[in-house]
C-alpha atoms as a PDB file:
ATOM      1  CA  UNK A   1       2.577  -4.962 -13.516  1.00  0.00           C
ATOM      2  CA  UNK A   2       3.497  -5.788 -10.231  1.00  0.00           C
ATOM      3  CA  UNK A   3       7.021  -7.599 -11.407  1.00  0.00           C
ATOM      4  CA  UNK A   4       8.175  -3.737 -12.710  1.00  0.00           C
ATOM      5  CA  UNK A   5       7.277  -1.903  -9.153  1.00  0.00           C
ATOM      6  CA  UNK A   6       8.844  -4.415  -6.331  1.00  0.00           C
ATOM      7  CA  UNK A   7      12.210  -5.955  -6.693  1.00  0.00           C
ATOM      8  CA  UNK A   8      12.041  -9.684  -7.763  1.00  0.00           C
ATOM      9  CA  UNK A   9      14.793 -10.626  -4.611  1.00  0.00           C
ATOM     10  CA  UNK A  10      15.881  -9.361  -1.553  1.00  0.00           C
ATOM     11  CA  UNK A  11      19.647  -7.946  -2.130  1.00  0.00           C
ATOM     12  CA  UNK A  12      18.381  -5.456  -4.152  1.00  0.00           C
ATOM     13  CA  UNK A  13      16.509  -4.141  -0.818  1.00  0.00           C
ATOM     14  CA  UNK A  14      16.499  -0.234  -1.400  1.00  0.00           C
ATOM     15  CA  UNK A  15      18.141   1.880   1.843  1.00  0.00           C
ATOM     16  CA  UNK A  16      15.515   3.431   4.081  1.00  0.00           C
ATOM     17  CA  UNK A  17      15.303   6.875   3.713  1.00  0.00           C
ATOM     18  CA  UNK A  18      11.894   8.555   4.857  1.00  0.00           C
ATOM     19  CA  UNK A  19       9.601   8.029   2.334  1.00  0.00           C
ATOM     20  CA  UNK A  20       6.015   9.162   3.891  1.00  0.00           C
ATOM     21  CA  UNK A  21       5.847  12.530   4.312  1.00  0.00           C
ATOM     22  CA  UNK A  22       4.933  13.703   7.853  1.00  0.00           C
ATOM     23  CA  UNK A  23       1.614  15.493   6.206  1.00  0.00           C
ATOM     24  CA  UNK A  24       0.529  12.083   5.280  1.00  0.00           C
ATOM     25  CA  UNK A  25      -0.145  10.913   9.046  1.00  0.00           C
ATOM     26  CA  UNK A  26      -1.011  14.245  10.039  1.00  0.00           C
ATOM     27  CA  UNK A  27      -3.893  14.433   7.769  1.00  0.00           C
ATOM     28  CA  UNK A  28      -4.768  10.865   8.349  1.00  0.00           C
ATOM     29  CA  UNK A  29      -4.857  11.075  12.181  1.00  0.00           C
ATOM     30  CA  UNK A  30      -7.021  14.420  11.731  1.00  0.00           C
ATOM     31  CA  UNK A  31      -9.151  12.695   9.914  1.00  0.00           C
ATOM     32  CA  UNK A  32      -9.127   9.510  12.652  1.00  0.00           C
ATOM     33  CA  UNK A  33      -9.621  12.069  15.202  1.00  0.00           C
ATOM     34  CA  UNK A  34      -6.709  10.979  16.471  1.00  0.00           C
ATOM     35  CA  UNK A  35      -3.875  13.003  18.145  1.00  0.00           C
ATOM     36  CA  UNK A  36      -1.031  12.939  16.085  1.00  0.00           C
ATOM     37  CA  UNK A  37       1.900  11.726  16.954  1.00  0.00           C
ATOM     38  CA  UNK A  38       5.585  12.515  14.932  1.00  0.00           C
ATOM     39  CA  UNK A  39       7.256   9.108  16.219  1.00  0.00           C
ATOM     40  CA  UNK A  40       8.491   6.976  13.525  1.00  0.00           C
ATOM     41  CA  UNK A  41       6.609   4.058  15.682  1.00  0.00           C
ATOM     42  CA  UNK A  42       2.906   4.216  14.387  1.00  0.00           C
ATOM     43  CA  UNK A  43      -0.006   2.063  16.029  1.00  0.00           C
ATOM     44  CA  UNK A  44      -0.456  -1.050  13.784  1.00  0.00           C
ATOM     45  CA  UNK A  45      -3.878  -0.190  12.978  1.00  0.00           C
ATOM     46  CA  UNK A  46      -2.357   2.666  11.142  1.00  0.00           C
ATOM     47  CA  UNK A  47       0.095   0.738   9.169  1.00  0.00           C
ATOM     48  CA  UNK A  48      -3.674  -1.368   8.174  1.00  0.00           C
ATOM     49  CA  UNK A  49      -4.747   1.897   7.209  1.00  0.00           C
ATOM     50  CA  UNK A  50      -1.572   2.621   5.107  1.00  0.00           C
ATOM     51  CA  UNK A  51      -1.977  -0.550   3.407  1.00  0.00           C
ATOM     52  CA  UNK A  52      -5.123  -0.006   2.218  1.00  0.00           C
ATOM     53  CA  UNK A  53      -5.123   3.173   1.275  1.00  0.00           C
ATOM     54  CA  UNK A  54      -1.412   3.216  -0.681  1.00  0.00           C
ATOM     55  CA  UNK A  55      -0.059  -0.157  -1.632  1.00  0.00           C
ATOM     56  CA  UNK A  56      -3.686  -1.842  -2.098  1.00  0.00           C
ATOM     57  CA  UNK A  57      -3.854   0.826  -4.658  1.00  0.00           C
ATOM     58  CA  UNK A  58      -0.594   1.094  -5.661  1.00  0.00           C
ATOM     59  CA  UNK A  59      -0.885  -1.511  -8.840  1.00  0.00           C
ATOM     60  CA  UNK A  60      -2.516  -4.936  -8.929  1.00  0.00           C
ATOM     61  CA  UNK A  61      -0.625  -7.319  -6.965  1.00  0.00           C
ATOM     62  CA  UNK A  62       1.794  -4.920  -5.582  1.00  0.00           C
ATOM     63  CA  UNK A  63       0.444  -5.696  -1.719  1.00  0.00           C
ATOM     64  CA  UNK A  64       0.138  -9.271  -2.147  1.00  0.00           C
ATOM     65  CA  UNK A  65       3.988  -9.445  -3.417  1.00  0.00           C
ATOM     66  CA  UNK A  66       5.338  -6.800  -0.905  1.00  0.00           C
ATOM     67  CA  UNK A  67       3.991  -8.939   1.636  1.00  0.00           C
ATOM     68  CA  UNK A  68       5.223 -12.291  -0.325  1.00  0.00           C
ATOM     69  CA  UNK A  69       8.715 -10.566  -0.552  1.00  0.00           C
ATOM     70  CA  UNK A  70       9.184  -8.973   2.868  1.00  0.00           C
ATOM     71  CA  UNK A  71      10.692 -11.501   5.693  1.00  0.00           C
ATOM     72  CA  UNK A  72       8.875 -11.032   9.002  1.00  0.00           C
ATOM     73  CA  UNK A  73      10.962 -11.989  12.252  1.00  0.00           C
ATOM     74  CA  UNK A  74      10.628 -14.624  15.088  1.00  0.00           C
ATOM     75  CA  UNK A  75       7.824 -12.205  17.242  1.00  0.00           C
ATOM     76  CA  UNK A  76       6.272 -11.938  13.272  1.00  0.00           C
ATOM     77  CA  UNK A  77       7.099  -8.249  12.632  1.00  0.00           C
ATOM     78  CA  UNK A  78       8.281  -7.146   9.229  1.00  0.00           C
ATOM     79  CA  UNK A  79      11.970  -7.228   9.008  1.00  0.00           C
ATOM     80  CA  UNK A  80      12.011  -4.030   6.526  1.00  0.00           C
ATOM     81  CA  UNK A  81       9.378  -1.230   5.589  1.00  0.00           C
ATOM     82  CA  UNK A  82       7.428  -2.697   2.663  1.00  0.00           C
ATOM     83  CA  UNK A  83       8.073   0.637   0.593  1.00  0.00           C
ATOM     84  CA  UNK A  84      12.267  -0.542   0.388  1.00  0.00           C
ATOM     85  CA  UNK A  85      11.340  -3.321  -1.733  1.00  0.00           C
ATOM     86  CA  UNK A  86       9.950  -0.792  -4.437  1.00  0.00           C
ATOM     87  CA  UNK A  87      12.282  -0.306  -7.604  1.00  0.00           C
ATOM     88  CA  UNK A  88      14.066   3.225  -8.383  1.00  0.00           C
ATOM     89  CA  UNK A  89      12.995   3.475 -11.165  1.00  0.00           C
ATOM     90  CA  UNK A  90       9.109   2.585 -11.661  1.00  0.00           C
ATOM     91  CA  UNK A  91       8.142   1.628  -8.014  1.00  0.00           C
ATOM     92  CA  UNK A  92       9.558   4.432  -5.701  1.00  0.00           C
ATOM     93  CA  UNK A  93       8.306   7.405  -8.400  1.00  0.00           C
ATOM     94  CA  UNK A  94       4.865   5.750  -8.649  1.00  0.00           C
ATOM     95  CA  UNK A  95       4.605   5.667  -4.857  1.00  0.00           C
ATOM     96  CA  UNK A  96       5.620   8.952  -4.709  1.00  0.00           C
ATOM     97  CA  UNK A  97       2.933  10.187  -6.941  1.00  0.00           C
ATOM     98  CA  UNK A  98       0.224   7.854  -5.831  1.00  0.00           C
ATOM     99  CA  UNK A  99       0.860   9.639  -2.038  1.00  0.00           C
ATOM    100  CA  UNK A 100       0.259  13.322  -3.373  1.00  0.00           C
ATOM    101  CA  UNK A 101      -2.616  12.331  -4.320  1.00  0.00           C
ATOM    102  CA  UNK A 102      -3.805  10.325  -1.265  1.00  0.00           C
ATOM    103  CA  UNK A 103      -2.952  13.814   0.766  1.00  0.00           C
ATOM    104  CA  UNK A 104      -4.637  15.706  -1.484  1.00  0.00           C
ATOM    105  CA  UNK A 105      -7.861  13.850  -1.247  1.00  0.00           C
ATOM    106  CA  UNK A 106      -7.025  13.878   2.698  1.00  0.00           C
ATOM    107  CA  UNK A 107      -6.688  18.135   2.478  1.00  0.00           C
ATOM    108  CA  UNK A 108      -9.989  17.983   0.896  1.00  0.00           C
ATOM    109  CA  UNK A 109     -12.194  16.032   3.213  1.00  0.00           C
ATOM    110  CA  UNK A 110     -13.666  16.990   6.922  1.00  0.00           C
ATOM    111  CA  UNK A 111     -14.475  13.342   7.565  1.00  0.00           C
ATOM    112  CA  UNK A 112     -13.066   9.939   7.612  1.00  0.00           C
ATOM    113  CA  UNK A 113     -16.006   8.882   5.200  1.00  0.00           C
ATOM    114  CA  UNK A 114     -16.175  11.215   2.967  1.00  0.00           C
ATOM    115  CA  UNK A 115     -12.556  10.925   2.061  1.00  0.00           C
ATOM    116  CA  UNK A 116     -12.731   7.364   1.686  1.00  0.00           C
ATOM    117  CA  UNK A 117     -15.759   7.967  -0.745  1.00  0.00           C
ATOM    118  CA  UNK A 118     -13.196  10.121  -2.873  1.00  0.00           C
ATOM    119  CA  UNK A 119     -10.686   7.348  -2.180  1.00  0.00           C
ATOM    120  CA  UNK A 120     -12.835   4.563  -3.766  1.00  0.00           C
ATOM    121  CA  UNK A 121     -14.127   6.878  -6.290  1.00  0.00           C
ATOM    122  CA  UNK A 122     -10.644   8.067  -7.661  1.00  0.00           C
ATOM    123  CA  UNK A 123      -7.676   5.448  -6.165  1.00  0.00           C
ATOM    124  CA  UNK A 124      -9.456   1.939  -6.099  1.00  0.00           C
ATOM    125  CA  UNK A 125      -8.179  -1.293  -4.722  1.00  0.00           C
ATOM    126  CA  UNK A 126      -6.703  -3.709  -7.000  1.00  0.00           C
ATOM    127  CA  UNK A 127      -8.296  -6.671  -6.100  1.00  0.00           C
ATOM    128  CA  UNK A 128      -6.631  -9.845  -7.290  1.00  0.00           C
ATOM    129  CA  UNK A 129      -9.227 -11.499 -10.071  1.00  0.00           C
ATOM    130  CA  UNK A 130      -9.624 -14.862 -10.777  1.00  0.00           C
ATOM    131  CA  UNK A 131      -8.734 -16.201 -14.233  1.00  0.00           C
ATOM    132  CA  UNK A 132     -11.745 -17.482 -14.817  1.00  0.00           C
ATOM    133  CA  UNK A 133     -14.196 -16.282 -12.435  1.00  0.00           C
ATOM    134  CA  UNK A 134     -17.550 -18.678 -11.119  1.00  0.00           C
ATOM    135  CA  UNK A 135     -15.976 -21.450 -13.084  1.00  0.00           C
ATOM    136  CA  UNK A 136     -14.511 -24.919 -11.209  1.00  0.00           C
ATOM    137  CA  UNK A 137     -11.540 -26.940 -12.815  1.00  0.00           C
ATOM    138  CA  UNK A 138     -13.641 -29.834 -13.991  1.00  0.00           C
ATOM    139  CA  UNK A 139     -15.521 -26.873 -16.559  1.00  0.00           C
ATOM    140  CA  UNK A 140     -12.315 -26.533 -17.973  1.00  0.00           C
ATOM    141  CA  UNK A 141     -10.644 -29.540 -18.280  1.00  0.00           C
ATOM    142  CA  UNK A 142     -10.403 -30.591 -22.057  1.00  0.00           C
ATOM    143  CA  UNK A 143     -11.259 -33.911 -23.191  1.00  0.00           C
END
């Protein structure tokens, strides 16, 4: 699923353009207890935060390939927002939608905790799974 929601090579990089919606931070520093700030420049523990919390749950394997397809630079800093990697046409929309509902959730909590109850309960992870899960390649191997 992952192949139709981030761009299979780098020249098709999509144009930043602001993408998060301010009310996304402000709810999640509220709910941090954090004072919010509007500067584009974020701690890094909130860009952790955003990666759990959007792209982790995004689509299977969409985090694991943004990261995969998103050069870092000599002081290891990503090169481009993960989000411009994201196709017009199935990637972007989905994200869109995926962060209503992330703020929505957000507006409805008082706490950290119980929002990320709501979180797990209604936006899970996608977890990569192994193929064949407690088995070892000599099990499988065909004689």
């Amino acid at each position: 699923m992952s192949a139709s929601i981030v761009f299979p090579r780098p020249k098709e990089l999509r144009k930043w353009v602001k993408t998060f919606p301010a009310e996304f931070y402000q709810e999640m520093f509220r709910l941090r207890k954090l004072p919010y700030t509007s500067s584009v420049k974020k701690p890094q523990y909130i860009g952790h935060l955003t990666n759990d919390l959007v792209y982790a749950r995004l689509a299977p394997g969409v985090l694991e390939e943004l990261r995969r397809v998103t050069p870092r630079d000599d002081k290891g800093k990503l090169r481009h927002r993960l989000f411009q990697h994201l196709t017009e046409d199935i990637g972007h929309p989905k994200l869109r939608e995926h962060l209503a509902s992330v703020i929505a959730l957000m507006k409805a909590a008082d706490k950290w905790d119980q929002f990320m109850v709501m979180m797990d309960r209604s936006l899970k992870r996608h977890t990569p799974l192994p193929l064949f899960d407690g088995q070892d390649d000599e099990a499988m191997t065909v004689s």
